[in-house]
Structures are given as structure tokens and as C-alpha cells.
Protein backbone atom coordinates (compact mmCIF):
# COMPACT_ATOMS: atom_id res chain seq x y z
CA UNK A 1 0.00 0.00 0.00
CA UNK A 2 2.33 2.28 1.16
CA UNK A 3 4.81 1.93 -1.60
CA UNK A 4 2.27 2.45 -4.63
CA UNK A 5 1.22 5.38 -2.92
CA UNK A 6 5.15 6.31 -2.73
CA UNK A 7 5.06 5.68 -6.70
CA UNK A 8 1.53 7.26 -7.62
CA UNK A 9 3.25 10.26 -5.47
CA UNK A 10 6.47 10.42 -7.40
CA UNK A 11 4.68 9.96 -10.78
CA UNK A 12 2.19 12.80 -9.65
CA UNK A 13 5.02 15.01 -9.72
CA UNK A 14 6.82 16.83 -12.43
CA UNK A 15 11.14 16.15 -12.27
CA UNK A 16 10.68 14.39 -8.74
CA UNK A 17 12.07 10.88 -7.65
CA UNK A 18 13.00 9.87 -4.58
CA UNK A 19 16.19 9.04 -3.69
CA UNK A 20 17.11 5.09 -4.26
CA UNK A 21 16.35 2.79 -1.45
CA UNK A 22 13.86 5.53 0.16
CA UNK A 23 11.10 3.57 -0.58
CA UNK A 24 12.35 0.18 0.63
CA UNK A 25 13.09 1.85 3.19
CA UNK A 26 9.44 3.82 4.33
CA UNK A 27 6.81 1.79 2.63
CA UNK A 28 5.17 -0.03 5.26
CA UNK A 29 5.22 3.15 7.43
CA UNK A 30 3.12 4.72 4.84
CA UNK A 31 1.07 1.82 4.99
CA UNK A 32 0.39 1.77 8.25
CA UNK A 33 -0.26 5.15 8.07
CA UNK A 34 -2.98 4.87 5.20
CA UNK A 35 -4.70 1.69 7.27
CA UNK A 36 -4.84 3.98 10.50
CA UNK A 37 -6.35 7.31 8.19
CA UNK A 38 -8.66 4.74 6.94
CA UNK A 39 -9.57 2.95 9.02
CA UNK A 40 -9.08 -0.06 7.17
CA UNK A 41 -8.47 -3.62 9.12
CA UNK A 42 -5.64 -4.00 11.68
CA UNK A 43 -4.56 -7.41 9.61
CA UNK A 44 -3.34 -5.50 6.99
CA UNK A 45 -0.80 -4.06 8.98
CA UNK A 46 0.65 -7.71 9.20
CA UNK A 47 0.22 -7.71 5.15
CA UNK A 48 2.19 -4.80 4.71
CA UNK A 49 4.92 -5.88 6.69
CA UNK A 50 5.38 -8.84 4.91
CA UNK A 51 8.71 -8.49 2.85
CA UNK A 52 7.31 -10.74 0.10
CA UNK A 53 5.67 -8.09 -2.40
CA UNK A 54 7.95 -7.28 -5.08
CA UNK A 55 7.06 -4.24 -7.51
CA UNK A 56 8.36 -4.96 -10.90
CA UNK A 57 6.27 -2.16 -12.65
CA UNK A 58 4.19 0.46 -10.87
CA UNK A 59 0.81 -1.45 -12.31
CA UNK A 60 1.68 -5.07 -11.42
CA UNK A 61 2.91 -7.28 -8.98
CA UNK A 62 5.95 -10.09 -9.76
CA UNK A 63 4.28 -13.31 -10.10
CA UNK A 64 7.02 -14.40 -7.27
CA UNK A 65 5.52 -12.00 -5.45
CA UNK A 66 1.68 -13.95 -5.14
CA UNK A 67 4.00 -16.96 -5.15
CA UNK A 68 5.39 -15.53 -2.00
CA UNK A 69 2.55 -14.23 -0.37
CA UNK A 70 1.01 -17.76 -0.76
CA UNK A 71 4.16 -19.47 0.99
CA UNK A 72 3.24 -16.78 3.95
CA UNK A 73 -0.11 -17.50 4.63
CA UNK A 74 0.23 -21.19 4.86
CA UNK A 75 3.45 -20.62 6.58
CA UNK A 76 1.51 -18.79 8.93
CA UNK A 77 -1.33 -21.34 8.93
CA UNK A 78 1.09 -23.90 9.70
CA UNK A 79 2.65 -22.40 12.30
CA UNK A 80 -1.10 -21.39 14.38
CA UNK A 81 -3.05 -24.40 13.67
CA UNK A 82 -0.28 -27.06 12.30
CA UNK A 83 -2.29 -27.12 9.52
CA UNK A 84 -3.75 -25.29 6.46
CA UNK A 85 -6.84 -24.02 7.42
CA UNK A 86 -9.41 -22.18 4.78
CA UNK A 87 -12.07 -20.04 5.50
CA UNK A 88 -14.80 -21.17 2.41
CA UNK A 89 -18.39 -21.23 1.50
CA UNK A 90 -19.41 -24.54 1.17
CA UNK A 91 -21.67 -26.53 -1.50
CA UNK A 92 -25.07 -26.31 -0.66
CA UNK A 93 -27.36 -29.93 -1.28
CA UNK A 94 -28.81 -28.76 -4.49
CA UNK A 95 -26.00 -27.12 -5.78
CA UNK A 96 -27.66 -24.00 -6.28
CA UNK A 97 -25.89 -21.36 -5.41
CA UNK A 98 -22.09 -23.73 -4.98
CA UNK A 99 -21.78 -26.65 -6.66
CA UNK A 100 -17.82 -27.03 -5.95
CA UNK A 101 -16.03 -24.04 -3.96
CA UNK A 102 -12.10 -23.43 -3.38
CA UNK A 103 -12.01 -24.69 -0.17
CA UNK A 104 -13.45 -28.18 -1.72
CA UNK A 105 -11.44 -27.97 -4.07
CA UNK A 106 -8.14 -27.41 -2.16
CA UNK A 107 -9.53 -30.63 0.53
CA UNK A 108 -9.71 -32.53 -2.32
CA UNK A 109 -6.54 -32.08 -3.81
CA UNK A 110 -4.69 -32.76 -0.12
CA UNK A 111 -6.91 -35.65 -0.16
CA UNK A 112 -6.06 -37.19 -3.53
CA UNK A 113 -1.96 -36.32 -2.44
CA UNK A 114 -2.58 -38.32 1.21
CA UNK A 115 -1.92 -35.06 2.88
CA UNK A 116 -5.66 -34.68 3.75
CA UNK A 117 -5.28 -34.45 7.57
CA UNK A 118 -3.21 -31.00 6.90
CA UNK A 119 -6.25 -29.44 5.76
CA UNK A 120 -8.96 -27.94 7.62
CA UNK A 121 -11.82 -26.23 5.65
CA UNK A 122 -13.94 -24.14 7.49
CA UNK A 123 -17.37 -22.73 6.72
CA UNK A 124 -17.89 -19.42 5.68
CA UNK A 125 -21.46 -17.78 6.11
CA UNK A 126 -23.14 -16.55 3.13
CA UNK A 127 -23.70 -12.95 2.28
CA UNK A 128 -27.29 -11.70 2.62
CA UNK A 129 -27.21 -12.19 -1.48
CA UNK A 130 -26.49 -15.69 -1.25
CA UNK A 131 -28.67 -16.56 1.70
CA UNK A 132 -31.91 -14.88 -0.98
CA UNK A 133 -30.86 -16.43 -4.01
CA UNK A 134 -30.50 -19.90 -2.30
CA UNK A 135 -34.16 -19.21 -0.75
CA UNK A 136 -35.83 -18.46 -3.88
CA UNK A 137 -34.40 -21.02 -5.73
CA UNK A 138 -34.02 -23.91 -3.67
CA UNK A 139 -36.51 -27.26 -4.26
CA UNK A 140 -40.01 -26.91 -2.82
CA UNK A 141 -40.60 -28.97 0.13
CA UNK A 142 -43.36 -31.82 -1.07
């Protein structure tokens, strides 16, 4: 966060760059700052922190980057739960609104590698969108 707002900053302005290594240096400071101003959640302070995100151009991220940020999270799962644990909707019976989600998907791959018990899928409640669509459409009780 903080360093694209360094580099939207820097491009803002006519003959200004900072000076090399400043931004390395103060990004997650700005980020910090920007969460607080916002208000935005106190998690992404651990996000920005995280020495993983690599700018390559000021529009995109490196893909070693998401690679990265990947290896983190389940790093971190790992290390609070000694296991990979996903927040997911689940498939409801009729398949109306899920058929398959992520989190099934992901269980099912540890499953088909024998790594199945280092996976925990939780479920996630549905937004008030999902919860109507799933009530008008669902099967009619007989």
C-alpha cells in the first residue's frame, strides 16, 4: 500500500524521484499510516509488513511475489493451527448457489496427495445475497 502510494506520489510530480532505497526503506510506514487514516483492518498491517511483495512495474505485482505471499499465509497457517486451514463457502445440497467451492477444491486435492489431515476447511457464512438467491431457488418442500 504504502509503496504504490510512494510511486503514484512520485509519478504525480513533475522532475521528482526519490532518492534510491527511500522507498524500501518507508513503505510499510506509509502503509500503516494509510490503514490507521482509513480505518481499514488492523490485519493488513501484518500484510504490509510482509517483505514478500515485489514491484516490478508500478501497475503489477511479480508473479514471485503472489508466489510468495502464498508461501506466507500457509506458513503462517502452519505455524497457528499445524495445519492449512481455509475459511470457504461450502456446496449447498442442491448445488444451487455452490456446486464445488475453493475450499473443496483445495480438501480434495490434499486428499487425492494423502496429505488430507493437513487441511482444515472451514465454513464461511453466506452474504445476505447468497442466503436470498439460495431461498428463492431452492426445491419446494413436497
Amino acid at each position: 500500500m504504502g509503496r504504490i502510494i510512494m510511486m503514484l506520489y512520485e509519478d504525480a510530480q513533475e522532475n521528482f524521484e526519490f532518492e534510491s532505497g527511500f522507498i524500501d526503506k518507508h513503505h510499510a510506514f506509509i502503509g500503516e499510516k494509510v490503514i490507521d487514516r482509513f480505518e481499514l483492518p488492523r490485519v493488513l498491517r501484518i500484510i504490509v509488513n510482509q517483505p514478500c511483495f515485489t514491484v516490478v512495474k508500478k501497475d503489477s505485482l511479480a508473479l514471485q511475489s503472489v508466489v510468495d505471499m502464498a508461501h506466507a499465509v500457509v506458513d503462517d497457517s502452519f505455524r497457528k493451527y499445524g495445519k492449512f486451514r481455509v475459511l470457504s463457502p461450502m456446496p449447498d445440497p442442491e448445488g444451487i448457489v455452490y456446486n464445488s467451492t475453493m475450499g473443496v477444491i483445495f480438501k480434495e486435492h490434499f486428499q487425492i496427495m494423502g496429505l488430507g489431515s493437513y487441511i482444515d476447511v472451514m465454513a464461511a457464512e453466506w452474504s445476505d445475497v447468497e442466503r436470498r438467491y439460495y431461498e428463492k431457488h431452492k426445491p419446494k418442500e413436497e
